[in-house]
PDB file of N, CA and C in Angstrom:
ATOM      1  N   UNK A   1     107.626 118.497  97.105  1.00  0.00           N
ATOM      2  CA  UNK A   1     107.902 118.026  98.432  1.00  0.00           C
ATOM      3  C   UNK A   1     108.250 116.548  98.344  1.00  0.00           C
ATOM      4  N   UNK A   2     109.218 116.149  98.729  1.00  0.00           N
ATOM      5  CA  UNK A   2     109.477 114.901  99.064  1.00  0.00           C
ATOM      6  C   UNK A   2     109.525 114.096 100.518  1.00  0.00           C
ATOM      7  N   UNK A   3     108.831 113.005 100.626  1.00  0.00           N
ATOM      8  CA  UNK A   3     108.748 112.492 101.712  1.00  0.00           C
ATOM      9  C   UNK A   3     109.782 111.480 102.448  1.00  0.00           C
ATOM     10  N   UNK A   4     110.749 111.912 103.638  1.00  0.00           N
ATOM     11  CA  UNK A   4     111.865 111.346 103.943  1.00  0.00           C
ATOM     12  C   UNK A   4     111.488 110.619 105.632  1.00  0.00           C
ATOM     13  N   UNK A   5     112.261 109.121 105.678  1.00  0.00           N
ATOM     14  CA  UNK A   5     112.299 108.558 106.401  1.00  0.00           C
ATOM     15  C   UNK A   5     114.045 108.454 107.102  1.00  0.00           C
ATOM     16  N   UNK A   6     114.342 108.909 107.940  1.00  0.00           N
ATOM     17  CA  UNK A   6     115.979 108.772 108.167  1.00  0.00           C
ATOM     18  C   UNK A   6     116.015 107.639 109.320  1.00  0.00           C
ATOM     19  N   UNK A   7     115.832 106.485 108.856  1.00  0.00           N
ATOM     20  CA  UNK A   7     116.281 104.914 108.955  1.00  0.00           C
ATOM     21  C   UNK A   7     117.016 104.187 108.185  1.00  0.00           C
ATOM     22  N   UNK A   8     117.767 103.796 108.266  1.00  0.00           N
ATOM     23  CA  UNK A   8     118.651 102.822 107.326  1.00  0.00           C
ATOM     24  C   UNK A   8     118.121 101.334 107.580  1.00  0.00           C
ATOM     25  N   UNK A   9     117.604 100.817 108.632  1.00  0.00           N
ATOM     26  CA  UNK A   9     117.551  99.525 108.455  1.00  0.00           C
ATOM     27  C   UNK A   9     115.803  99.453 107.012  1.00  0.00           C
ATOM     28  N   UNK A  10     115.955  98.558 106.075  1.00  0.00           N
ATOM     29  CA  UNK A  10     115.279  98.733 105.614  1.00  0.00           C
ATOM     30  C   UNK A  10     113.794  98.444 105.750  1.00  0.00           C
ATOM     31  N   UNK A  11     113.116  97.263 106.447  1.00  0.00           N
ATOM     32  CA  UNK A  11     112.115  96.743 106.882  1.00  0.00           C
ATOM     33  C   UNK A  11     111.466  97.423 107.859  1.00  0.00           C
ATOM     34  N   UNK A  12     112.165  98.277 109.057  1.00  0.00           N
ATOM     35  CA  UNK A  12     111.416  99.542 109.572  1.00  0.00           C
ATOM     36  C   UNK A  12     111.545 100.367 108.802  1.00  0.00           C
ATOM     37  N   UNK A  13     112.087 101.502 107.647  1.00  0.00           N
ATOM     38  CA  UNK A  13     112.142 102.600 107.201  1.00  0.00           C
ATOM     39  C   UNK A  13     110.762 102.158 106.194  1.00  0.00           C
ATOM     40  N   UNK A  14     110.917 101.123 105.386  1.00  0.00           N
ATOM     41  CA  UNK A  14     109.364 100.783 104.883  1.00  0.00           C
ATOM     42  C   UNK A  14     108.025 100.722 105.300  1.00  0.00           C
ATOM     43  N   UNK A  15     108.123 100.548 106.364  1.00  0.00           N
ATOM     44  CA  UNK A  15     107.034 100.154 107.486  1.00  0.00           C
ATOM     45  C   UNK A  15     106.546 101.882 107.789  1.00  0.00           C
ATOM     46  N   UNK A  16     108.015 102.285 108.039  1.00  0.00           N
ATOM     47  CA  UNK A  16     107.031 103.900 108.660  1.00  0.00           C
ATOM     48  C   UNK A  16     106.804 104.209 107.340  1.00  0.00           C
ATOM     49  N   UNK A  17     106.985 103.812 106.288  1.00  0.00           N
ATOM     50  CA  UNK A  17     106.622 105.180 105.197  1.00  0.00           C
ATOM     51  C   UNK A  17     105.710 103.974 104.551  1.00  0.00           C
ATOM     52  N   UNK A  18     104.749 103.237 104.772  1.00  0.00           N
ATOM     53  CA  UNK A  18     103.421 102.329 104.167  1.00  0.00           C
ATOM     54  C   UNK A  18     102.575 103.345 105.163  1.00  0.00           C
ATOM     55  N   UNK A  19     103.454 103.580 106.634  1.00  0.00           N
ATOM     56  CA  UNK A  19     102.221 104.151 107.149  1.00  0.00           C
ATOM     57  C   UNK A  19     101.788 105.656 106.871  1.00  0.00           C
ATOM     58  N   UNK A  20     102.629 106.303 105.866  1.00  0.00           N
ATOM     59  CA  UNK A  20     102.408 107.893 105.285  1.00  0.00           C
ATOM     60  C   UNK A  20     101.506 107.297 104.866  1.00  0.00           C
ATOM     61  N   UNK A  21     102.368 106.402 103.328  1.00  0.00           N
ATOM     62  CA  UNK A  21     101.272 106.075 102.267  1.00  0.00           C
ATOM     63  C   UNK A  21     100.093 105.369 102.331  1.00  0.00           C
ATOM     64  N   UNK A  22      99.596 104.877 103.114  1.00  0.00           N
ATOM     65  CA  UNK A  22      98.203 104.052 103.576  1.00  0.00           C
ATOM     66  C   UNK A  22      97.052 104.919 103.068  1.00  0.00           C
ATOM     67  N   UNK A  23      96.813 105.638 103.185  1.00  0.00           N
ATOM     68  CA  UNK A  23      95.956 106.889 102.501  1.00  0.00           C
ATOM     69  C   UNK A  23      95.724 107.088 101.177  1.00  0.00           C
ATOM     70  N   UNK A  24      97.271 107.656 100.513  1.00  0.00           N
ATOM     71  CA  UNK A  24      97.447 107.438  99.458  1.00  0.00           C
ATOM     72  C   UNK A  24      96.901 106.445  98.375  1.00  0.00           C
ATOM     73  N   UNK A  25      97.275 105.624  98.965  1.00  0.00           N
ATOM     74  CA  UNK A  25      96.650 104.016  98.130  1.00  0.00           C
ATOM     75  C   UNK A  25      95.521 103.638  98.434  1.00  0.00           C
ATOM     76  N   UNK A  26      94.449 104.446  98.884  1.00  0.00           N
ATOM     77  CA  UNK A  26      93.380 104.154  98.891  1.00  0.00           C
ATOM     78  C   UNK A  26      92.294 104.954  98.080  1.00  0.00           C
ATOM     79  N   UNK A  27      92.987 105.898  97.778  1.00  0.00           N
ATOM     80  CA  UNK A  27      92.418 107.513  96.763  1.00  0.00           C
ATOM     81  C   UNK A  27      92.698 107.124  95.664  1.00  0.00           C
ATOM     82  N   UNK A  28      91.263 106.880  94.830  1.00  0.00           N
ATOM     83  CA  UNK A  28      91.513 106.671  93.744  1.00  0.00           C
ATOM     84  C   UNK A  28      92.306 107.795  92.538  1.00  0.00           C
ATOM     85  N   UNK A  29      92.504 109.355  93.340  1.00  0.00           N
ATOM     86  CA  UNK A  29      92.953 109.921  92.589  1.00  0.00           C
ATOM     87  C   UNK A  29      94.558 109.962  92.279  1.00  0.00           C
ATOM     88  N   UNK A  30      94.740 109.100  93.486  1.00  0.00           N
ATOM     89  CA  UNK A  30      96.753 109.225  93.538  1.00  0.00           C
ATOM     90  C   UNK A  30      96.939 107.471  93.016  1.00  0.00           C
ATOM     91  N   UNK A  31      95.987 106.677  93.027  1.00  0.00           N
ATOM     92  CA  UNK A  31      96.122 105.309  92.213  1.00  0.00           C
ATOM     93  C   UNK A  31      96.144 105.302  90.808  1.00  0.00           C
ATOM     94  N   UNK A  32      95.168 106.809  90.430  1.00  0.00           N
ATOM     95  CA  UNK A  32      95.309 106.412  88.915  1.00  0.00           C
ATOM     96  C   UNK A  32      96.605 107.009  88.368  1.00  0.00           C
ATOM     97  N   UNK A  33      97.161 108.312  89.037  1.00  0.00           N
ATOM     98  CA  UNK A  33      97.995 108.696  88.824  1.00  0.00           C
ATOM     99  C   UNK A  33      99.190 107.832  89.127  1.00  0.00           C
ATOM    100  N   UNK A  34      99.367 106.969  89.855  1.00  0.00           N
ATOM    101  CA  UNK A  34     100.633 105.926  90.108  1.00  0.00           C
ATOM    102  C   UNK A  34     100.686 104.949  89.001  1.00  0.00           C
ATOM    103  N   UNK A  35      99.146 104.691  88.696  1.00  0.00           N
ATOM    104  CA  UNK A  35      99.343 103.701  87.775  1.00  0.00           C
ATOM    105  C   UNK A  35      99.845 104.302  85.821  1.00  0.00           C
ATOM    106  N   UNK A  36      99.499 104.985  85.946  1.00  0.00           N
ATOM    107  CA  UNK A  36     100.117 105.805  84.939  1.00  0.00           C
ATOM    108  C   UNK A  36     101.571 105.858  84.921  1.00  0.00           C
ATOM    109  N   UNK A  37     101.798 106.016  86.004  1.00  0.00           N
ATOM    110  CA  UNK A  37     103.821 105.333  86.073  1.00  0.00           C
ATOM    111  C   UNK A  37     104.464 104.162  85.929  1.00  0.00           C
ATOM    112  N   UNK A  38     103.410 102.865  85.955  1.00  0.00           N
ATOM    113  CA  UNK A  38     103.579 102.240  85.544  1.00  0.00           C
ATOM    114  C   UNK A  38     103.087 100.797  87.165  1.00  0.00           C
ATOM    115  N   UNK A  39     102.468 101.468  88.059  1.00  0.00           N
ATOM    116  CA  UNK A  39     102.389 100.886  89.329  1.00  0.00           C
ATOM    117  C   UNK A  39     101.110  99.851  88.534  1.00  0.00           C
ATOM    118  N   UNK A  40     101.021  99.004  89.785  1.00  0.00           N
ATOM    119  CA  UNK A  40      99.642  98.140  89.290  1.00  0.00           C
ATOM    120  C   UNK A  40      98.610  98.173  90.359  1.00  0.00           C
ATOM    121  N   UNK A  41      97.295  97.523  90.869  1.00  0.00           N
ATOM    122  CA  UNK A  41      97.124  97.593  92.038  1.00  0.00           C
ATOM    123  C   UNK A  41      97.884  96.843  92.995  1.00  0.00           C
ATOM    124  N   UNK A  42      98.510  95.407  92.378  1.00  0.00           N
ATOM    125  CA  UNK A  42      98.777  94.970  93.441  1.00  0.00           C
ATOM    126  C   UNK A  42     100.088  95.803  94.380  1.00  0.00           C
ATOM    127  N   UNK A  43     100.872  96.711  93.488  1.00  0.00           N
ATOM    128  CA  UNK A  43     101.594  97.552  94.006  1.00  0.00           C
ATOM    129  C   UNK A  43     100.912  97.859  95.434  1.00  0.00           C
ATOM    130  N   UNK A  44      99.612  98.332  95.598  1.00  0.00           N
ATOM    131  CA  UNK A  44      98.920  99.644  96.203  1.00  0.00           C
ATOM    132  C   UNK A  44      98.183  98.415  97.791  1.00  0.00           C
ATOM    133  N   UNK A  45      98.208  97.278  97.381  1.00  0.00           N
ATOM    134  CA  UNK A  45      97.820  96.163  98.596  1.00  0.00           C
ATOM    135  C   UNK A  45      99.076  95.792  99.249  1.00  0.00           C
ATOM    136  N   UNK A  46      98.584  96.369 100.302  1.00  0.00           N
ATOM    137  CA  UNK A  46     100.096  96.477 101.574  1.00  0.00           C
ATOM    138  C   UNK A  46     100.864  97.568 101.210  1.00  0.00           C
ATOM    139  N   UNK A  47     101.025  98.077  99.958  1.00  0.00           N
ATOM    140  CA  UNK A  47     102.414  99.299  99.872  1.00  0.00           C
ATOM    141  C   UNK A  47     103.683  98.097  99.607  1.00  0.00           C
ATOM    142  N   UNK A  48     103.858  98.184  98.339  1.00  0.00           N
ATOM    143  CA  UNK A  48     104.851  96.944  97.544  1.00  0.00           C
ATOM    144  C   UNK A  48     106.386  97.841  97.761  1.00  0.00           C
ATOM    145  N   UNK A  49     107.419  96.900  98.411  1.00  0.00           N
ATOM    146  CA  UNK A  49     108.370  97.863  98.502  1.00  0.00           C
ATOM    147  C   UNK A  49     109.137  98.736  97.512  1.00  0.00           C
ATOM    148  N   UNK A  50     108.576  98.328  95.906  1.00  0.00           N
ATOM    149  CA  UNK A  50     108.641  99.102  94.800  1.00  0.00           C
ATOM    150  C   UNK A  50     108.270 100.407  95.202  1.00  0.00           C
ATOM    151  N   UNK A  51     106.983 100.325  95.302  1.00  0.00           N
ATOM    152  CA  UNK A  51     105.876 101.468  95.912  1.00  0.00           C
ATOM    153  C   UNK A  51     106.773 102.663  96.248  1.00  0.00           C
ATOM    154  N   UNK A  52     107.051 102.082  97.679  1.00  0.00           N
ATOM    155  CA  UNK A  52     107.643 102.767  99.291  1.00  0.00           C
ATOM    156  C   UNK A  52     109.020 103.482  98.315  1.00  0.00           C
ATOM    157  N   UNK A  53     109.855 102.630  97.948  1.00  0.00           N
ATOM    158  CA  UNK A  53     111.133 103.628  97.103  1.00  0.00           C
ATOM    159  C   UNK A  53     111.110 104.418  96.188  1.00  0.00           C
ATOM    160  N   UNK A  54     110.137 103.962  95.825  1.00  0.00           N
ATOM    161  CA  UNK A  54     109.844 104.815  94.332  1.00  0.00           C
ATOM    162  C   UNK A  54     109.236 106.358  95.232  1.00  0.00           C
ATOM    163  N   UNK A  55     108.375 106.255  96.210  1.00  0.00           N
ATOM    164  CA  UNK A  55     107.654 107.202  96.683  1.00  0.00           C
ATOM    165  C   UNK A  55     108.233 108.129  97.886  1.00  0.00           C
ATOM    166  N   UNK A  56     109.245 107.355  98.733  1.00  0.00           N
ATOM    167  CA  UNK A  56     109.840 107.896  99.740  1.00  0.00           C
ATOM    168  C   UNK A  56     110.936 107.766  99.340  1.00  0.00           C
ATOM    169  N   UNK A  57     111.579 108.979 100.010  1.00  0.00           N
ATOM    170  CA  UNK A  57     113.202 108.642 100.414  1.00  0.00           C
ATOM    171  C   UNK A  57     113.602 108.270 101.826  1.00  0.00           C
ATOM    172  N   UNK A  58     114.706 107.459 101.892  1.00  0.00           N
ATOM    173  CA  UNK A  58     115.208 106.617 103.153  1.00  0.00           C
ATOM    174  C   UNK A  58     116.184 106.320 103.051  1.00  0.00           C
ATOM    175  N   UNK A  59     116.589 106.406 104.766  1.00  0.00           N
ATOM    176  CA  UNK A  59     117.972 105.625 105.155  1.00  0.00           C
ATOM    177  C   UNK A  59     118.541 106.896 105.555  1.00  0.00           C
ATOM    178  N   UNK A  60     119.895 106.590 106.150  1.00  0.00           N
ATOM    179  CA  UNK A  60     120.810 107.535 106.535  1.00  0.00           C
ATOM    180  C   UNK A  60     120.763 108.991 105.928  1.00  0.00           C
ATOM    181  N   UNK A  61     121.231 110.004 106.656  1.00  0.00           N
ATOM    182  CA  UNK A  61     121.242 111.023 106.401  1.00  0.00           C
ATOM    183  C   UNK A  61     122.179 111.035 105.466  1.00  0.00           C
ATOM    184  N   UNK A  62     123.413 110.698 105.059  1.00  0.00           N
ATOM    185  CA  UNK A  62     124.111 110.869 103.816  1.00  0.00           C
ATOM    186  C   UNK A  62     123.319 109.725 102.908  1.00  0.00           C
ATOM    187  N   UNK A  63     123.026 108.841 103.213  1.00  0.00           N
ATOM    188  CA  UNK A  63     122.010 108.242 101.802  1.00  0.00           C
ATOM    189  C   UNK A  63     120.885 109.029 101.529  1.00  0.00           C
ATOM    190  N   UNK A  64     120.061 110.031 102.019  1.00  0.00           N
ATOM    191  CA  UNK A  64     119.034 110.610 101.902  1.00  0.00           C
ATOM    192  C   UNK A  64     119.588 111.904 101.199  1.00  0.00           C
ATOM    193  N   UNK A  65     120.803 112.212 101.449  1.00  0.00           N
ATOM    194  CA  UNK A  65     121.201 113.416 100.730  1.00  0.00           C
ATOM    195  C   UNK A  65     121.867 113.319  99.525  1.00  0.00           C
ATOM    196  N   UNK A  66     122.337 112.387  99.401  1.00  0.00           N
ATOM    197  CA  UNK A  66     122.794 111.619  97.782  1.00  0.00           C
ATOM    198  C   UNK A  66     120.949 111.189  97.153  1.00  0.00           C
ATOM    199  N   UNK A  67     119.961 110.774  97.320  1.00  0.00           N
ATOM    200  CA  UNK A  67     119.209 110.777  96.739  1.00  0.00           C
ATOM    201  C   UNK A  67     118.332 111.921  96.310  1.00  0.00           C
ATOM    202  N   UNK A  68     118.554 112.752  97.548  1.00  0.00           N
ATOM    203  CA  UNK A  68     117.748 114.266  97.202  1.00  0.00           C
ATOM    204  C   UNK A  68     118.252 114.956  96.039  1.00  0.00           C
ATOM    205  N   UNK A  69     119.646 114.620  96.119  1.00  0.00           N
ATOM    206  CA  UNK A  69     120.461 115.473  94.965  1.00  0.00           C
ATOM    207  C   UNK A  69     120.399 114.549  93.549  1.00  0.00           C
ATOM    208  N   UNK A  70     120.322 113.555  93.666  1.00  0.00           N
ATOM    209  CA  UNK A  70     119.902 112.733  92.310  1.00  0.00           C
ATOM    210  C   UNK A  70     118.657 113.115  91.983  1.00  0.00           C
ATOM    211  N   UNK A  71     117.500 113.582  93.080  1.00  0.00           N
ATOM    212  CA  UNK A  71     116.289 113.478  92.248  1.00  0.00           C
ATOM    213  C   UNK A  71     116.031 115.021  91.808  1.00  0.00           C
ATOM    214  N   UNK A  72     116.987 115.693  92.778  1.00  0.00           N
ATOM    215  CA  UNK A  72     117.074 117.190  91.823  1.00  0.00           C
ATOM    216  C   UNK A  72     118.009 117.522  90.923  1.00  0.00           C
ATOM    217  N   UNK A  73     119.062 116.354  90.685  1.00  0.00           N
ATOM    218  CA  UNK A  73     119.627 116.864  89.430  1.00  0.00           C
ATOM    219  C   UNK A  73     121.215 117.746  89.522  1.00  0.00           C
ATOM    220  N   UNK A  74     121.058 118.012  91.035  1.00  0.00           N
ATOM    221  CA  UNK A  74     122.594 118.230  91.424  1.00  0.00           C
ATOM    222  C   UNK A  74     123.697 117.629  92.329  1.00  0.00           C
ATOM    223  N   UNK A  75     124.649 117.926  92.384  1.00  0.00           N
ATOM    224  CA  UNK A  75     125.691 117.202  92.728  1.00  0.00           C
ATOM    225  C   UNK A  75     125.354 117.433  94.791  1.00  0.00           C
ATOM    226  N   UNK A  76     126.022 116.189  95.722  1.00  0.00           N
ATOM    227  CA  UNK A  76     125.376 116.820  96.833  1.00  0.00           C
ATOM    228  C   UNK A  76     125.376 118.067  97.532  1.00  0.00           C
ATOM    229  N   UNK A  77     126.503 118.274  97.185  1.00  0.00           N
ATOM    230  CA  UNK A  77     127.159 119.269  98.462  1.00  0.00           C
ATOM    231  C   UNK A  77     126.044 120.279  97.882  1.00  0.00           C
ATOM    232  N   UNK A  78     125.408 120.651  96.013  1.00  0.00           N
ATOM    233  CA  UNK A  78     124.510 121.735  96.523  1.00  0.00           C
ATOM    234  C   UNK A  78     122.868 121.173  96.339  1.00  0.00           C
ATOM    235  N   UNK A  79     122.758 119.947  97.669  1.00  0.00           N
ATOM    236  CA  UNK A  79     121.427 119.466  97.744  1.00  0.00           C
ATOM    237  C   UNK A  79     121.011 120.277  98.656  1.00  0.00           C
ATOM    238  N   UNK A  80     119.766 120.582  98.866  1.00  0.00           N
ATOM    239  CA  UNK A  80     118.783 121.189 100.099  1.00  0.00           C
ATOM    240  C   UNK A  80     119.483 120.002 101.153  1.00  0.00           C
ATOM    241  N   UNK A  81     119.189 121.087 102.216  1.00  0.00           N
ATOM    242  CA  UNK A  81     119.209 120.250 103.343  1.00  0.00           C
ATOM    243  C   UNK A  81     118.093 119.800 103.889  1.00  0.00           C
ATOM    244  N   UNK A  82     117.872 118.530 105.026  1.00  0.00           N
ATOM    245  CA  UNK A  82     116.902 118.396 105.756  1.00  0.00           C
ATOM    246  C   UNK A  82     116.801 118.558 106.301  1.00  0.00           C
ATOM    247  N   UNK A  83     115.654 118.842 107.185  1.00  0.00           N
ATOM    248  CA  UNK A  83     115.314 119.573 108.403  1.00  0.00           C
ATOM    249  C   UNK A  83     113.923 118.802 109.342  1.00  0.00           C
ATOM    250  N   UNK A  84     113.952 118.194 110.381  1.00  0.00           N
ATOM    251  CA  UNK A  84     113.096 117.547 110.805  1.00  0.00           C
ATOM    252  C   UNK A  84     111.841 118.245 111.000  1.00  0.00           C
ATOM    253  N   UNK A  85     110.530 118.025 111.222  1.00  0.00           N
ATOM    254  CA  UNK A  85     109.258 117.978 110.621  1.00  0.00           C
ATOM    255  C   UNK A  85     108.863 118.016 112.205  1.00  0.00           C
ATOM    256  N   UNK A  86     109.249 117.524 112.889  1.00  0.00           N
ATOM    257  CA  UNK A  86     108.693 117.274 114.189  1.00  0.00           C
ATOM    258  C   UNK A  86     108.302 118.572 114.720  1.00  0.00           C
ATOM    259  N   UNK A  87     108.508 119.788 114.630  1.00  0.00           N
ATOM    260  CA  UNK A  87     107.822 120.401 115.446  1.00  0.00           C
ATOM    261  C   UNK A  87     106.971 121.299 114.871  1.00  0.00           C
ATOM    262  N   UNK A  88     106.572 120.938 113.619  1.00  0.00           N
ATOM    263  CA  UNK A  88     105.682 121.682 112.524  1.00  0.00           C
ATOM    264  C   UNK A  88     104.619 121.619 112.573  1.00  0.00           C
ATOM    265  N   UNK A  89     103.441 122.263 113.068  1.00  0.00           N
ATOM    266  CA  UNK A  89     102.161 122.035 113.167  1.00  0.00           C
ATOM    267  C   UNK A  89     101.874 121.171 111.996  1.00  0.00           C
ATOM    268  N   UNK A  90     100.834 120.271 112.062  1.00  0.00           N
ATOM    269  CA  UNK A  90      99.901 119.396 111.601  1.00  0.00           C
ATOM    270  C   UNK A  90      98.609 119.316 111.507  1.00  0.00           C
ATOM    271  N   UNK A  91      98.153 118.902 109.921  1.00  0.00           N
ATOM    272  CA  UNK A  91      97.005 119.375 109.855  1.00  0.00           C
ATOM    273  C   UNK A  91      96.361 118.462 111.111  1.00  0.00           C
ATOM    274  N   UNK A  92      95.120 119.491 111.709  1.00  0.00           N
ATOM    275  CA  UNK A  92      94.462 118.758 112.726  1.00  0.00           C
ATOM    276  C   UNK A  92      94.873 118.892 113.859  1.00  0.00           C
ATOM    277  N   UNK A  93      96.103 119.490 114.004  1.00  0.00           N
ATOM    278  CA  UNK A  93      96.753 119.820 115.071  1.00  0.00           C
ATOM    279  C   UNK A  93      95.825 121.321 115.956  1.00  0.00           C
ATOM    280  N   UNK A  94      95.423 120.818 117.268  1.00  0.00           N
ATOM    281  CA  UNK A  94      94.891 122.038 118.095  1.00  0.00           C
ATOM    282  C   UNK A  94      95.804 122.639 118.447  1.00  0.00           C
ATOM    283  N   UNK A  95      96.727 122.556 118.248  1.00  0.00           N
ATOM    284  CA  UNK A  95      97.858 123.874 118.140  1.00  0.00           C
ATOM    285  C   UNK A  95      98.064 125.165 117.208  1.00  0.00           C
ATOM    286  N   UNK A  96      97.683 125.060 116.246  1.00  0.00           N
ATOM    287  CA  UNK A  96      97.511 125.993 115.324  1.00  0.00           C
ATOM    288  C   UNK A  96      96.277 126.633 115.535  1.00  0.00           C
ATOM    289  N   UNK A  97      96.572 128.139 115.934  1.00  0.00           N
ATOM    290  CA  UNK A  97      95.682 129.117 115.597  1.00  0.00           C
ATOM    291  C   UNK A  97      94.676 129.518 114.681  1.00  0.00           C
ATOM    292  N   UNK A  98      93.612 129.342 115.318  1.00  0.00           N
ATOM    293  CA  UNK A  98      92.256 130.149 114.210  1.00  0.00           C
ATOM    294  C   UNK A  98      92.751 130.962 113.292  1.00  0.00           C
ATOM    295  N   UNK A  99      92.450 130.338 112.102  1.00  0.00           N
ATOM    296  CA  UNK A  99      92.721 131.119 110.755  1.00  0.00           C
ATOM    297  C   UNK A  99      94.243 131.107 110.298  1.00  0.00           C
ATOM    298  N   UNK A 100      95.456 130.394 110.717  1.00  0.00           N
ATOM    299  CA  UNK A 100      96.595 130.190 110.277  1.00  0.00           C
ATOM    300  C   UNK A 100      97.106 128.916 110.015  1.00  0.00           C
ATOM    301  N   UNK A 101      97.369 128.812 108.996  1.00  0.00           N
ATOM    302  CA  UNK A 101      97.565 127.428 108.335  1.00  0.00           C
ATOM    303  C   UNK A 101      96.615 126.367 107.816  1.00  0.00           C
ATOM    304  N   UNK A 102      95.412 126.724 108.549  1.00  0.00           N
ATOM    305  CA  UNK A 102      94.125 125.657 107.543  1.00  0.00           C
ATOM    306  C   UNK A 102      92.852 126.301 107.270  1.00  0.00           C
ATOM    307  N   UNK A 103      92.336 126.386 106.578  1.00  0.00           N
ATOM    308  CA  UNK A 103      91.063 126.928 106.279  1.00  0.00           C
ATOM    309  C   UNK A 103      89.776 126.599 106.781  1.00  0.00           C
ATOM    310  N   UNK A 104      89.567 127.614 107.678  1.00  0.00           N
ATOM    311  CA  UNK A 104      88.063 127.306 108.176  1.00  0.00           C
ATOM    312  C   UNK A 104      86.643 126.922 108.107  1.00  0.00           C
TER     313      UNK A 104
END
């Protein structure tokens, strides 16, 4: 799964995606694993915009689809498409039905 922001200006598209990763960088289990890539902590204080690119994809819908297809390895036209998220239940969401989608 990859995590996509479709903003092009860059200083908001960073901003919403520190606020995915805020979590992230606080679990020591996804810090040690970042740092193994070569991240440091100070990467992980504030979300270093290294961080945010390395971890999200962003910007325009044709910049987001030229990167999807770079990070899978094919040419665009046969990248997945995107599809907005917005009306997908969420964990925590009282919308989702007893016993479908999260474990009781």
């Amino acid at each position: 799964m990859v995590t996509v922001v479709l903003e092009s200006e860059p200083a908001t598209a960073r901003e919403m995606a520190r606020g995915f990763l805020d979590l992230y960088v606080q679990l020591p289990n996804y810090t040690t694993s970042f740092k193994r890539l070569g991240f440091t902590d100070e990467h992980f204080t504030g979300g270093s915009d290294c961080l945010v690119d390395a971890l999200v994809v962003w910007g325009t819908d044709d910049a987001v689809s030229t990167r999807l297809a770079d990070l899978a390895g094919v040419t665009q036209g046969e990248a997945p498409r995107t599809e907005s998220a917005s009306g997908l239940p969420m964990f925590g969401d009282d919308h989702v039905p007893s016993g479908e989608g999260r474990a009781e």
